[in-house]
N, C-alpha and C. Protein backbone atom coordinates (compact mmCIF):
# COMPACT_ATOMS: atom_id res chain seq x y z
N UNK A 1 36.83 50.48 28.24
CA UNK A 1 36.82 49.05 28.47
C UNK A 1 35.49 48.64 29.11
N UNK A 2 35.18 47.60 28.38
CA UNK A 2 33.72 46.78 29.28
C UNK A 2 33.69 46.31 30.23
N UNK A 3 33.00 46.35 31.51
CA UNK A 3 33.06 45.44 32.98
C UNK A 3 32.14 44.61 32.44
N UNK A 4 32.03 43.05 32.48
CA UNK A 4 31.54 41.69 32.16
C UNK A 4 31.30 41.25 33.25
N UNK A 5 30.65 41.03 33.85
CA UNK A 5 30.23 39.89 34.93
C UNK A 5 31.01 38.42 34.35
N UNK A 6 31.66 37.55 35.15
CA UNK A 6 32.19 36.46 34.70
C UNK A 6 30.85 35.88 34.47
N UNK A 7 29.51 35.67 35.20
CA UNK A 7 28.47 34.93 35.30
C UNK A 7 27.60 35.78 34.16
N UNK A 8 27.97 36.82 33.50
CA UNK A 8 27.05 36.86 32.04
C UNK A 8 27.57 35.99 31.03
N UNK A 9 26.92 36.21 29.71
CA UNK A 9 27.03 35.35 28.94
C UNK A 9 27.26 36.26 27.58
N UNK A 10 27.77 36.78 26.81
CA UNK A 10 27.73 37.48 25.46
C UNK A 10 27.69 36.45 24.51
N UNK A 11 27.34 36.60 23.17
CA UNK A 11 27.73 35.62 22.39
C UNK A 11 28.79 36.34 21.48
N UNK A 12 29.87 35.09 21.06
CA UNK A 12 30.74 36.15 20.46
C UNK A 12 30.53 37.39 18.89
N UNK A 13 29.73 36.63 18.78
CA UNK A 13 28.88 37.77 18.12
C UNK A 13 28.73 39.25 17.86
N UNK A 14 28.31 39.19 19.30
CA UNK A 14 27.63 40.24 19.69
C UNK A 14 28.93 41.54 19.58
N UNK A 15 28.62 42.87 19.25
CA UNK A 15 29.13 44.00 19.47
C UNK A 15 28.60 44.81 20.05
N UNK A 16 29.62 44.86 20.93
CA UNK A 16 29.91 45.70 22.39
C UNK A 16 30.72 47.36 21.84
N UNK A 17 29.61 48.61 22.21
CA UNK A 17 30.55 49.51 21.88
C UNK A 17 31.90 49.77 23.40
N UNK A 18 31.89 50.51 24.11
CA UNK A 18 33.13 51.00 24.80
C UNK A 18 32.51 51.40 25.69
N UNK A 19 32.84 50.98 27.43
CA UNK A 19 32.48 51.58 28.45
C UNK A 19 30.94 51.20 29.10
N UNK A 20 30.42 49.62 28.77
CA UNK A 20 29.03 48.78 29.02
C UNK A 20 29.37 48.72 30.45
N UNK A 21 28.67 48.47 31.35
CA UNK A 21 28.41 47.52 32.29
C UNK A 21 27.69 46.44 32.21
N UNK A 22 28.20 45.22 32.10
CA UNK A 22 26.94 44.02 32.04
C UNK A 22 27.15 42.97 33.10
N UNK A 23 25.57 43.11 34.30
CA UNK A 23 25.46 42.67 35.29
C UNK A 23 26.18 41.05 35.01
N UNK A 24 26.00 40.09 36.23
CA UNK A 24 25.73 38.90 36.46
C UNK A 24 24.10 38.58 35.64
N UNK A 25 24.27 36.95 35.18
CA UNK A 25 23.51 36.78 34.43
C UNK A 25 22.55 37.30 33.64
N UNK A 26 23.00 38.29 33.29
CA UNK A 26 22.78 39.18 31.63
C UNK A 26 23.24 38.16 30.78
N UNK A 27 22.40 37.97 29.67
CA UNK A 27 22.33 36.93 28.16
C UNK A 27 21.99 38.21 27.24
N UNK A 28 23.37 38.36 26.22
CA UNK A 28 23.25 38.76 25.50
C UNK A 28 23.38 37.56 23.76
N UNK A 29 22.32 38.24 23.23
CA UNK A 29 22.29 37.09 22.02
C UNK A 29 23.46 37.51 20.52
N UNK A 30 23.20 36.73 19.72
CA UNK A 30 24.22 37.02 18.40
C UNK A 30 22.71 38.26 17.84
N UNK A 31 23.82 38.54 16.87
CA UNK A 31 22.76 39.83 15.76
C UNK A 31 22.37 40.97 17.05
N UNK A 32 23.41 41.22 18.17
CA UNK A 32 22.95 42.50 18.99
C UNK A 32 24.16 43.43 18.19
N UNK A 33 23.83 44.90 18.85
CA UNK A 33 24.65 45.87 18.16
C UNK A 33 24.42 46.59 19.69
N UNK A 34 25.47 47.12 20.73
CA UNK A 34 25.10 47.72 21.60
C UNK A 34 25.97 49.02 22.04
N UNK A 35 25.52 50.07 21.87
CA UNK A 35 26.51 51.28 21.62
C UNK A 35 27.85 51.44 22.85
N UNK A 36 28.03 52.66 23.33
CA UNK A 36 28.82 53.27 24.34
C UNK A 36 28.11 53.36 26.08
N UNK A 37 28.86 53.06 26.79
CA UNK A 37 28.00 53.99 28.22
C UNK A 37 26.71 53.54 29.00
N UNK A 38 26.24 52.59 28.36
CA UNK A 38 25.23 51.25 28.50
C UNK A 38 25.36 50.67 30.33
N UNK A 39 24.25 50.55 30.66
CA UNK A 39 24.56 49.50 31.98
C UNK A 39 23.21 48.56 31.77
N UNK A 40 23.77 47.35 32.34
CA UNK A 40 22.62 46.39 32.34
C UNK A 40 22.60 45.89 33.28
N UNK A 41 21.75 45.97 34.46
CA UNK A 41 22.01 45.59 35.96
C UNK A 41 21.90 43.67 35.78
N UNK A 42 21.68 43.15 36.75
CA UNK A 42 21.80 41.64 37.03
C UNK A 42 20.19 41.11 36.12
N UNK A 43 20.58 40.21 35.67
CA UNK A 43 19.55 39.83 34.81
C UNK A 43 18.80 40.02 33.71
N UNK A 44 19.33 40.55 32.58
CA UNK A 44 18.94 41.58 31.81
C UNK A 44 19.17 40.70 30.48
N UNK A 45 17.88 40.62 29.88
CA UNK A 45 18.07 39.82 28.38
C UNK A 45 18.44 40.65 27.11
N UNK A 46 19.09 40.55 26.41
CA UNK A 46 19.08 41.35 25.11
C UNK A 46 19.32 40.07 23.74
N UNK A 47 17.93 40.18 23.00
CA UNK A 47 17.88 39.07 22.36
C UNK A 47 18.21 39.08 20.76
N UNK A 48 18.29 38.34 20.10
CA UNK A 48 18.79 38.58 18.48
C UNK A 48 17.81 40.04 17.73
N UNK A 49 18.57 40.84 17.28
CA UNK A 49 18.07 41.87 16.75
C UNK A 49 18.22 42.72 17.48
N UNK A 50 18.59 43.30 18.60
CA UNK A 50 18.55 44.22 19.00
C UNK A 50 19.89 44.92 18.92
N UNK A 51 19.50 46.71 18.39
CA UNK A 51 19.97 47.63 18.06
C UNK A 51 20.04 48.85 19.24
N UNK A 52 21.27 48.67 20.34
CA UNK A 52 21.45 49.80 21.26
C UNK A 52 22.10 50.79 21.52
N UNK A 53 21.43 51.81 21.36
CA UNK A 53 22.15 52.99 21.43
C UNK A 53 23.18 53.40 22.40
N UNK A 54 23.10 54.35 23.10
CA UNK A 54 24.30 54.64 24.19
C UNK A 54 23.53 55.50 25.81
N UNK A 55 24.13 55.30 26.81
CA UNK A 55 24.09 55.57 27.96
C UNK A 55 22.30 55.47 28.25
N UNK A 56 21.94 53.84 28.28
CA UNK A 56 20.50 53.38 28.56
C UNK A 56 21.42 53.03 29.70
N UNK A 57 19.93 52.98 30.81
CA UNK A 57 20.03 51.66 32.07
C UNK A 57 19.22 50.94 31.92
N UNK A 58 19.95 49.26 32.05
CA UNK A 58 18.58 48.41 32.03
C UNK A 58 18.41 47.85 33.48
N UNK A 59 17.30 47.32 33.94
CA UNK A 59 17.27 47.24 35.55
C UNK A 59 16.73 45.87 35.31
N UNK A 60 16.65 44.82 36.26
CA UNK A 60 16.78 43.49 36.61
C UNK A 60 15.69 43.16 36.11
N UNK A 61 15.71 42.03 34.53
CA UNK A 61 14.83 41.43 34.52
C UNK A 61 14.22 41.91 32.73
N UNK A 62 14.77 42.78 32.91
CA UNK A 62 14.36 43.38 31.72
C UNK A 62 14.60 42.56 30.19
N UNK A 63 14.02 42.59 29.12
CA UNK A 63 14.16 41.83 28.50
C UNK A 63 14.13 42.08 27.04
N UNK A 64 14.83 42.66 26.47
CA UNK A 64 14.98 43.51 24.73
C UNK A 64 14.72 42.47 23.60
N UNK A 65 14.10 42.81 22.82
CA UNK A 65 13.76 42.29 21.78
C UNK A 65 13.71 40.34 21.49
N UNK A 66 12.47 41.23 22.31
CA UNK A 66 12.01 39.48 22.15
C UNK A 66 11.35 38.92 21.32
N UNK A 67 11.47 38.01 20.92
CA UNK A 67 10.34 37.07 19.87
C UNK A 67 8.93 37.78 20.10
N UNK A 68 8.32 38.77 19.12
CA UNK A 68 7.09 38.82 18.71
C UNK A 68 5.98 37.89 19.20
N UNK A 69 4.85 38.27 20.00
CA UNK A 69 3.50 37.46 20.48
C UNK A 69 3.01 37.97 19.45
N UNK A 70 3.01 37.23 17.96
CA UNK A 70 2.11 37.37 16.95
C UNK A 70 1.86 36.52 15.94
N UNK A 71 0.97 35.45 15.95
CA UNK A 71 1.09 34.57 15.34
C UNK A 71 1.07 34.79 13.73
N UNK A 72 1.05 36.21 13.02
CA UNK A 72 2.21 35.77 11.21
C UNK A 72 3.40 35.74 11.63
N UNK A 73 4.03 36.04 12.49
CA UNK A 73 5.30 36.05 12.39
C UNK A 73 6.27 34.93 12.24
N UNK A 74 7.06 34.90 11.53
CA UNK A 74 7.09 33.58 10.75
C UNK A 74 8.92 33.46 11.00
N UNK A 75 9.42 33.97 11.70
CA UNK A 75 11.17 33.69 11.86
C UNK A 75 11.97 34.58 11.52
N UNK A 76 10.98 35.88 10.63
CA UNK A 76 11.86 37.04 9.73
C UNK A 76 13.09 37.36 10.55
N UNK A 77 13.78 37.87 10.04
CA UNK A 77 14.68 38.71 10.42
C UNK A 77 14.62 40.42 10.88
N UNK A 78 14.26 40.39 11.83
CA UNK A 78 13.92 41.97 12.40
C UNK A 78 14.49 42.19 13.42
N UNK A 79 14.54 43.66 13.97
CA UNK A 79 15.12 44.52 14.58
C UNK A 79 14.18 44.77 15.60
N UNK A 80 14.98 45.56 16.67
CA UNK A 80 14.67 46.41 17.97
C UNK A 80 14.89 47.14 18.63
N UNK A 81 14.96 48.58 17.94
CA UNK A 81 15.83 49.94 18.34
C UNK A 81 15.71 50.41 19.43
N UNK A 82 16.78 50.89 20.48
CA UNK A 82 16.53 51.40 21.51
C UNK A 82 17.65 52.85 21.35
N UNK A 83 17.39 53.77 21.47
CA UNK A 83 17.83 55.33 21.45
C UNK A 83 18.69 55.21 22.34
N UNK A 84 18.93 56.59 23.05
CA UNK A 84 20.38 56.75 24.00
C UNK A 84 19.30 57.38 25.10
N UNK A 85 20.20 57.22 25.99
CA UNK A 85 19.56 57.99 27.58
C UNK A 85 18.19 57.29 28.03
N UNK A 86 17.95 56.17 27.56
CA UNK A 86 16.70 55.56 28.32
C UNK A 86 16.68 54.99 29.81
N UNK A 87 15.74 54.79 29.96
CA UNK A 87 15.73 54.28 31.63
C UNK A 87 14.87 53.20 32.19
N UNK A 88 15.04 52.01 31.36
CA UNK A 88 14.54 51.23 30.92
C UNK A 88 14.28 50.01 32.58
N UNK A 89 13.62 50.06 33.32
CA UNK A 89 13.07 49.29 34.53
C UNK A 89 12.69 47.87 34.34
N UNK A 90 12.76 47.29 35.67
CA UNK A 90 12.50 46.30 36.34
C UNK A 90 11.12 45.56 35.08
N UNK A 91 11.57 44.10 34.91
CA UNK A 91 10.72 43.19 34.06
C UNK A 91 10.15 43.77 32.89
N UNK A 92 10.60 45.18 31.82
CA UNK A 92 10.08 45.70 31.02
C UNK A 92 10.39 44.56 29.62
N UNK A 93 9.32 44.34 28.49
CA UNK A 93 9.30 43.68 27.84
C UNK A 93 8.94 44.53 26.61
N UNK A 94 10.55 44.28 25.31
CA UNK A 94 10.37 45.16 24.40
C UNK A 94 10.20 44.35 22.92
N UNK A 95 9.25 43.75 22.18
CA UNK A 95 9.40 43.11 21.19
C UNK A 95 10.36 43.24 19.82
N UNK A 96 10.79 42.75 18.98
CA UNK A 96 11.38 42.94 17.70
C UNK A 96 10.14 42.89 16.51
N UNK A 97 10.77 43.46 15.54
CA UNK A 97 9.27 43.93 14.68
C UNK A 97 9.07 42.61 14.15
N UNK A 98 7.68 42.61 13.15
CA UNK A 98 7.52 41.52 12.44
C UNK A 98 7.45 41.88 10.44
N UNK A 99 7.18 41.39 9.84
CA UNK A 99 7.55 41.20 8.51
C UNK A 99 6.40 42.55 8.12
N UNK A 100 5.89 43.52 9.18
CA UNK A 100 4.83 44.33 8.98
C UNK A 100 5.77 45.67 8.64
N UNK A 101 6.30 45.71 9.93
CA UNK A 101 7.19 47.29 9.59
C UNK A 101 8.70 46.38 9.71
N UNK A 102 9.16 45.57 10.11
CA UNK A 102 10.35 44.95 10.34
C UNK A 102 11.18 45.31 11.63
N UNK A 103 10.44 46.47 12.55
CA UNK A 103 11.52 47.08 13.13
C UNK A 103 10.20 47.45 13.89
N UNK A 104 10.67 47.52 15.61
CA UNK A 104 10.46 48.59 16.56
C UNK A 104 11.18 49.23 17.24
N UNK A 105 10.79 50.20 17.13
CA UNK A 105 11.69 51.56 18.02
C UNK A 105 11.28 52.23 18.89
N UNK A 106 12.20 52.20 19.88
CA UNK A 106 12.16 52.96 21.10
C UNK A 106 12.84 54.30 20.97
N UNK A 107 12.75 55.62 21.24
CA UNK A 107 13.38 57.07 20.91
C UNK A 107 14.08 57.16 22.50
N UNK A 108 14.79 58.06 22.52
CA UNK A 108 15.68 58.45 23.55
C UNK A 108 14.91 59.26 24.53
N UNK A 109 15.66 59.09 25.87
CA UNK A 109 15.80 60.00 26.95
C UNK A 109 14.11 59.47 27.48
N UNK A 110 13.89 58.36 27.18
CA UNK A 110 12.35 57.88 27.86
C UNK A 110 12.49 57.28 29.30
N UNK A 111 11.65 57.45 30.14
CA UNK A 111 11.16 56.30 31.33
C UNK A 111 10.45 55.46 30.78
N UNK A 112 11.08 53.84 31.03
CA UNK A 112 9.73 52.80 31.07
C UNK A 112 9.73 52.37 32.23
N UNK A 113 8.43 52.55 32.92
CA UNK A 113 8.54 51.73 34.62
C UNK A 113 8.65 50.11 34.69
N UNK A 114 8.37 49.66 35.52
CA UNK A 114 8.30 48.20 35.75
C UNK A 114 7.23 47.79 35.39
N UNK A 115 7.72 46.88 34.75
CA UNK A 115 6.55 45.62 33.85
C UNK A 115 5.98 46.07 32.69
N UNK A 116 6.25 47.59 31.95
CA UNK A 116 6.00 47.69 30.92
C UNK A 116 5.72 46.95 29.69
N UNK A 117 5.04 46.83 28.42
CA UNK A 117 5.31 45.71 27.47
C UNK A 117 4.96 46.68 26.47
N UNK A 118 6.11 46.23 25.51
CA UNK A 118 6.16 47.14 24.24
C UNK A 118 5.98 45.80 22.96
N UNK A 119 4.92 45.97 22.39
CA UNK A 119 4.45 44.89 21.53
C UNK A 119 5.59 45.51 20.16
N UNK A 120 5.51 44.49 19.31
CA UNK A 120 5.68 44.47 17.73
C UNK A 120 5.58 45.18 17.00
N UNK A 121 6.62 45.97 16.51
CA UNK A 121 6.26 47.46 15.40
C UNK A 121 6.06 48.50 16.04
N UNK A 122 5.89 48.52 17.20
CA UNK A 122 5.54 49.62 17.84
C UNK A 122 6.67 50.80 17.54
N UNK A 123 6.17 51.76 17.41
CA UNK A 123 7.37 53.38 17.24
C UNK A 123 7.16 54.03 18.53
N UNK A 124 8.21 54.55 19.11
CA UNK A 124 7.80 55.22 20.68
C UNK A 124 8.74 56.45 20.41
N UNK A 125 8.53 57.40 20.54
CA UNK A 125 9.13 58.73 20.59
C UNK A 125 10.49 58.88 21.85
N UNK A 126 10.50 60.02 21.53
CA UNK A 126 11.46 60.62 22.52
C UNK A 126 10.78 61.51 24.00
N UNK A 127 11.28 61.32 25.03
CA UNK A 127 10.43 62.34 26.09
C UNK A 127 9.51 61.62 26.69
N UNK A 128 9.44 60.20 26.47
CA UNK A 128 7.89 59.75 27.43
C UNK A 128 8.33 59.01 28.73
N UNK A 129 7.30 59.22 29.28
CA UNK A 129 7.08 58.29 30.57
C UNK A 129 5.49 57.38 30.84
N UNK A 130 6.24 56.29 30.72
CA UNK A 130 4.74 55.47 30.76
C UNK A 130 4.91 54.63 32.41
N UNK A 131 4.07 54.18 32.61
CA UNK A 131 3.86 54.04 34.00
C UNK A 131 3.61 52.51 34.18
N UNK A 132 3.70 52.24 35.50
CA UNK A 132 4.20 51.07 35.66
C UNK A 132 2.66 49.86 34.93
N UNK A 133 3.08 48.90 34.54
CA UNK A 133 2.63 47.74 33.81
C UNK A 133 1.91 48.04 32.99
N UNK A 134 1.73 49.40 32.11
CA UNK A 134 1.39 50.15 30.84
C UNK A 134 1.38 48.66 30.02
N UNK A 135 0.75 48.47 28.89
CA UNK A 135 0.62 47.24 27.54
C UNK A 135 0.03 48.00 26.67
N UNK A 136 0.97 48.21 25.43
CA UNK A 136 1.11 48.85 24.22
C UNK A 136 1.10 47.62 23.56
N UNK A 137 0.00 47.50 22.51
CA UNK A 137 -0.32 46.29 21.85
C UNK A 137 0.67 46.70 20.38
N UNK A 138 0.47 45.71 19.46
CA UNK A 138 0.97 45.73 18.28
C UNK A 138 1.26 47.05 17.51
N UNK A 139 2.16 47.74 16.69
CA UNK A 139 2.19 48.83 15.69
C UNK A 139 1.08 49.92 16.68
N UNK A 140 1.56 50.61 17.87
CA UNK A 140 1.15 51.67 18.36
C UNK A 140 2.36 52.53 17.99
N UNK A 141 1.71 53.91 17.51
CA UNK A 141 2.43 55.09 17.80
C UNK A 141 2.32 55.96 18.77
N UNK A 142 3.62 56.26 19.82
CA UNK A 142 3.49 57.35 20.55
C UNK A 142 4.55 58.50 20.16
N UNK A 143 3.50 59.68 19.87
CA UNK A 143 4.55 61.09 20.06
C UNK A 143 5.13 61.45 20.90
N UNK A 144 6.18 62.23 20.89
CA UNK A 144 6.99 62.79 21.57
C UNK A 144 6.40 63.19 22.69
N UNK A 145 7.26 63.12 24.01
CA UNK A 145 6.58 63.82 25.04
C UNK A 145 5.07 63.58 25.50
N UNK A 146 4.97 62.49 25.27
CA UNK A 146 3.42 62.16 26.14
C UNK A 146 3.37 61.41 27.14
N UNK A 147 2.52 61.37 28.30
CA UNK A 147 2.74 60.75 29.53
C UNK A 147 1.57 59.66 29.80
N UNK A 148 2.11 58.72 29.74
CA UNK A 148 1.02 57.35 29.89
C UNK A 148 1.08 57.05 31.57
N UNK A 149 -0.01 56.89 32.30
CA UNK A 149 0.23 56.19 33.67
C UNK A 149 0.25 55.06 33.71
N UNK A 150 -0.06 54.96 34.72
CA UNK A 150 0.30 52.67 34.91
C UNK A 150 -0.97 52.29 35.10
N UNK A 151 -1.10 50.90 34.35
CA UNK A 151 -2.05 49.84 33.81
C UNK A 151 -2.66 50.34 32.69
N UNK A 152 -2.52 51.34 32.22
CA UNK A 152 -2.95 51.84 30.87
C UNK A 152 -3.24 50.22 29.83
N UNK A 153 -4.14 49.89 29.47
CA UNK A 153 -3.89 49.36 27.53
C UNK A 153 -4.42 50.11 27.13
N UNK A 154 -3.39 49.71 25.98
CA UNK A 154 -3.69 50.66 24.44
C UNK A 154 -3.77 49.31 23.83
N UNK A 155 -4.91 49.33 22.65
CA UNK A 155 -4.80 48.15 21.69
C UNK A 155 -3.87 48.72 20.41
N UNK A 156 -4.21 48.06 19.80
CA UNK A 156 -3.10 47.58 18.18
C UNK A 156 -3.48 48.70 17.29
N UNK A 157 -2.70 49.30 16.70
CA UNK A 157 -2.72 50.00 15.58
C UNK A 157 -2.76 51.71 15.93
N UNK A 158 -3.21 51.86 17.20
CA UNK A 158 -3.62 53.38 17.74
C UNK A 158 -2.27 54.12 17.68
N UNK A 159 -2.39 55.50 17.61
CA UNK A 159 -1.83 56.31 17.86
C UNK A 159 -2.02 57.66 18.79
N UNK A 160 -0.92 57.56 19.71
CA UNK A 160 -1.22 58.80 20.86
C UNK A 160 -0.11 59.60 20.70
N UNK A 161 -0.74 60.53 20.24
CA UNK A 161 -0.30 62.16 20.11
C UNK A 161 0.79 62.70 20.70
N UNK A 162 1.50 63.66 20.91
CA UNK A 162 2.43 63.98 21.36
C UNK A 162 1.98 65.34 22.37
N UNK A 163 2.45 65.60 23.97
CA UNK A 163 2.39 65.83 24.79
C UNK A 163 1.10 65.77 25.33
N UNK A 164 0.38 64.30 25.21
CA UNK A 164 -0.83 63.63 26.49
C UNK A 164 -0.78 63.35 27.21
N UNK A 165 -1.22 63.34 28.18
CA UNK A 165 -1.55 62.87 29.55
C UNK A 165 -2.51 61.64 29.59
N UNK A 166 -2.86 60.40 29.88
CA UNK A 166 -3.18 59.06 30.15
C UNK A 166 -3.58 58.74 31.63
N UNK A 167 -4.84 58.91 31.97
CA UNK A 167 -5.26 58.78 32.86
C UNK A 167 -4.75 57.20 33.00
N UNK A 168 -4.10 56.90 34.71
CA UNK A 168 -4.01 55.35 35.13
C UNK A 168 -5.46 54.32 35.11
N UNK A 169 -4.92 53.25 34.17
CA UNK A 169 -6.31 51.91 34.70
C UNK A 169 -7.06 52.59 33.84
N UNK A 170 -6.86 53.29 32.58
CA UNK A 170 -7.77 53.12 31.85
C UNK A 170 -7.37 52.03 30.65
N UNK A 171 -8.08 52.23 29.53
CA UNK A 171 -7.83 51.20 28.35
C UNK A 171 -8.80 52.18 27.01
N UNK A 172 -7.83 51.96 26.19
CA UNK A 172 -9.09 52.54 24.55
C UNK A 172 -8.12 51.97 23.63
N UNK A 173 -9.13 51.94 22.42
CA UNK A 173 -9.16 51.19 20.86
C UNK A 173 -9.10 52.77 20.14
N UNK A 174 -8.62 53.85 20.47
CA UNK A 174 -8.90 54.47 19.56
C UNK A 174 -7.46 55.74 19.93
N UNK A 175 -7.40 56.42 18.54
CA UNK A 175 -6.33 57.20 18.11
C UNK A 175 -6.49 58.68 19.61
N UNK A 176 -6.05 59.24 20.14
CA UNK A 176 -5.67 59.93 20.76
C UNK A 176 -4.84 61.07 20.44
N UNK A 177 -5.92 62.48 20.41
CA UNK A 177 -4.75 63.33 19.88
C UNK A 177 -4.03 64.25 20.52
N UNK A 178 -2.99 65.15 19.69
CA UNK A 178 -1.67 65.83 20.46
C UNK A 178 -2.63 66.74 21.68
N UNK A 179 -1.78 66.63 22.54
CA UNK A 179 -2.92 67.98 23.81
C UNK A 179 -3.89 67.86 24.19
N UNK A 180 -3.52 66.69 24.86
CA UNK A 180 -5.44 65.63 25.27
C UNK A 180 -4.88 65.15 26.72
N UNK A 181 -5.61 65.02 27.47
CA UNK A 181 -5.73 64.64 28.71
C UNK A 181 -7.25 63.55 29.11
N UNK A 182 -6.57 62.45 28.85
CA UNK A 182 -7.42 61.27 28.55
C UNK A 182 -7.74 60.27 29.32
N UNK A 183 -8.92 59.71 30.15
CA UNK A 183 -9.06 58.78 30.81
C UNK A 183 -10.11 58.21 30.71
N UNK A 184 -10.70 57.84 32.22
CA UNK A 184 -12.71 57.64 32.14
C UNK A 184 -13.13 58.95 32.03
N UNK A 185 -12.76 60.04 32.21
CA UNK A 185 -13.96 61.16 32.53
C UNK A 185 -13.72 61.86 31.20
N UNK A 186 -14.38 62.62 30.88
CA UNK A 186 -14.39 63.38 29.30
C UNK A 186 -13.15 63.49 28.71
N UNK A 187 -12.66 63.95 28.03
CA UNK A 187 -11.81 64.11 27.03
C UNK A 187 -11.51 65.06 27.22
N UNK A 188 -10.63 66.15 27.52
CA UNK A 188 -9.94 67.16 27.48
C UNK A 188 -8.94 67.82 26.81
N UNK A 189 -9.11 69.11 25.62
CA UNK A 189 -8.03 69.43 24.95
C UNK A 189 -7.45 70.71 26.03
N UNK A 190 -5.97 70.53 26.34
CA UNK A 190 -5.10 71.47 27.04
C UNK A 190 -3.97 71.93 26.33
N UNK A 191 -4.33 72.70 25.32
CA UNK A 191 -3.56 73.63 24.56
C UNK A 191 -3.26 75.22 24.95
């Protein structure tokens, strides 16, 4: 059975799998799908399109599949996958795809810290931890198991490798590969 906050809001819409917690003023929208084992602390948006797996935490403020910051995006109908076992923090911002890939996905068993922002199309693996107010621009790929620190940008289109390291307060335009340890100071392969 689901615990509801009287002061959330579901739309009837929405499907609820078995055993949610959903804080006080949590807004959940129509076109959600939200699995088993789920908690969504006080304040927690989950917006049209979003696709949730089972036993995530969402923490205050957080905000799932939101309207795309991309001006083609034109009203499509898209999605916003979130895996099982995430740990999804304080003011994290996860977009829904646009008419490019249609869909972004989040993979299981990840940390996102506070204030994270997961742009449009983006694919995110399983195993990561990105760090607090990290900005993953448009259609980034991250592999499995790589570790981003906080204030990281990444621009649009890049892809980072699977088990990297991300030096904090940096920023790059460019692809990043598996077994790299990456910041201001040289480039490092740790294989």
């Amino acid at each position: 059975m689901n615990q509801i906050s009287p002061l959330a809001y579901v739309h009837p819409e929405a499907k609820l799998g078995d055993n949610n917690i959903i804080g006080p003023f949590c807004y959940i929208d129509r076109n959600v799908e939200i699995g088993d084992n789920n908690v969504m602390q006080n304040s927690v948006t989950i917006h049209v399109g979003a696709r949730i797996g089972n036993s995530n935490e969402f923490f205050p403020g957080a905000s799932i599949s939101t309207k795309p910051q991309d001006l083609k995006f034109r009203g499509e109908e898209t999605i916003c996958r979130v895996g099982d076992n995430n740990s999804i923090r304080e003011n994290v911002t996860i977009s829904r795809g646009t008419a490019s890939r249609g869909e972004t996905i989040v993979g299981s068993n990840n940390l996102l810290m506070e204030c994270v922002h997961v742009a449009h199309d983006c694919v995110l693996g399983s195993g990561l931890i990105i760090g607090n107010s990290t900005k993953l621009a448009g259609e980034v790929v991250v592999d499995d198991n790589a570790i981003i620190s906080a204030n990281v940008l990444c621009h649009q289109f890049c892809r980072i490798g699977g088990y990297v390291m991300i030096q904090g307060g940096c920023r790059f335009s460019q692809d990043i590969p598996p077994f790299i340890i990456a910041g201001k100071e040289p480039t490092k392969y740790c294989g």
